[in-house]
Protein backbone atom coordinates (compact mmCIF):
# COMPACT_ATOMS: atom_id res chain seq x y z
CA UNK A 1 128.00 71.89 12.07
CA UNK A 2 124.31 70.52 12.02
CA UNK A 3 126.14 66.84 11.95
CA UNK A 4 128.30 67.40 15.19
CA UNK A 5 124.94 67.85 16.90
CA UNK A 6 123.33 65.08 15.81
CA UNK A 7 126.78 62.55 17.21
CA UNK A 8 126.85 64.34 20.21
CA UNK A 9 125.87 62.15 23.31
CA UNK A 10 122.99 63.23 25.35
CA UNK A 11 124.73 63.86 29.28
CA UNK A 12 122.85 61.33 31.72
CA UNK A 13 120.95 63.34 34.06
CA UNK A 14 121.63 63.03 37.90
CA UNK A 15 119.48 63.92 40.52
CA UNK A 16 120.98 64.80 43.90
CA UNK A 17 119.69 65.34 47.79
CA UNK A 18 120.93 68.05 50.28
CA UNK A 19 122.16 66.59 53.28
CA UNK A 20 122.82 69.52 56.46
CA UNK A 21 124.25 68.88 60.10
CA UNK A 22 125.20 71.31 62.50
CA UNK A 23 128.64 71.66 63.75
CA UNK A 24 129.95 73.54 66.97
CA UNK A 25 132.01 76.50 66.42
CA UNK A 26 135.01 74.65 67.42
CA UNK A 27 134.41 71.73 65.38
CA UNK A 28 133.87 74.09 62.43
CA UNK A 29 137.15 75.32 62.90
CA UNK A 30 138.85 71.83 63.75
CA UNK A 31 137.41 71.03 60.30
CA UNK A 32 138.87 73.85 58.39
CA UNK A 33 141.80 73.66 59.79
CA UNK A 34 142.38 69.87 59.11
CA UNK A 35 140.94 70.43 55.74
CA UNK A 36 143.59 73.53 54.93
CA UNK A 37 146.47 71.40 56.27
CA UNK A 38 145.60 68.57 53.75
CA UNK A 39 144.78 70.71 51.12
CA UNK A 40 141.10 69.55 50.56
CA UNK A 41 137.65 70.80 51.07
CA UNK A 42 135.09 69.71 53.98
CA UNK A 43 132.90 68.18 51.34
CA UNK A 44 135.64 66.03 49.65
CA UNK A 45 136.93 65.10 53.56
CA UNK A 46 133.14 63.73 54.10
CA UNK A 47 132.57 62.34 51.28
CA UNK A 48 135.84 60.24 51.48
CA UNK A 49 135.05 59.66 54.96
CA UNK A 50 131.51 58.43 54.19
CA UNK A 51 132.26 56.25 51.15
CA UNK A 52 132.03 53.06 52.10
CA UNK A 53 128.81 53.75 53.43
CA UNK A 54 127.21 55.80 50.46
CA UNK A 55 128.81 53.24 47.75
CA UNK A 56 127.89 49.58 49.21
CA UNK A 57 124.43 49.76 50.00
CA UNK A 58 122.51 51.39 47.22
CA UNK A 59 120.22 48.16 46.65
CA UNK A 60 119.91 46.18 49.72
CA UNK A 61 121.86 45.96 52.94
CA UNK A 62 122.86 42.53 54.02
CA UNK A 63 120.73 41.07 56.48
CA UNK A 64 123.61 40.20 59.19
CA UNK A 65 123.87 44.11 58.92
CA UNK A 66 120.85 44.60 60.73
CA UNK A 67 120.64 45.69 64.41
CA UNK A 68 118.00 43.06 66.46
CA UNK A 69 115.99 43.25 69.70
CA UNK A 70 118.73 40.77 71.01
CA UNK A 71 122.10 43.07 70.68
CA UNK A 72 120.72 45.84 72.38
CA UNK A 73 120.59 43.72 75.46
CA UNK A 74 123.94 42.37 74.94
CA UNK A 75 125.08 44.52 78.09
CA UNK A 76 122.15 44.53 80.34
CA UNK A 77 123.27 42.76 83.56
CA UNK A 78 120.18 40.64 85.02
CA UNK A 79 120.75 39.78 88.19
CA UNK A 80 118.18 36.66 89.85
């Protein structure tokens, strides 16, 4: 038994961060209900949801990613 110890893998430790929004009453229960229809949980629905976002960008974010000074003015009409 003391062998089975000594081959067994140490687990790699994770740390995780709590991340809390507020929802209306009625988008509470617009979530519930999607997420009973599907057969899933709210967490699982987010986290699919949110994937692309929470998988792509651990390291660096590309710079054409980036909002400028110059896009938010994109729709400003100047008029002479």
């Amino acid at each position: 038994m003391g062998n089975a110890r000594k081959n067994k893998r140490s687990r790699r430790s994770y740390q995780y961060h709590a991340i809390t929004f507020k929802l209306s009453r009625g988008q509470y229960q617009s979530l519930r209900n999607y997420c009973k229809a599907r057969r899933t949980t709210p967490i699982k629905l987010i986290k699919r949801s949110i994937s692309r976002f929470i998988s792509t960008y651990e390291y660096e974010v590309p710079p054409e990613l980036y909002v400028t000074e110059n896009q938010l003015l994109l729709f400003d009409d100047e008029q002479p």
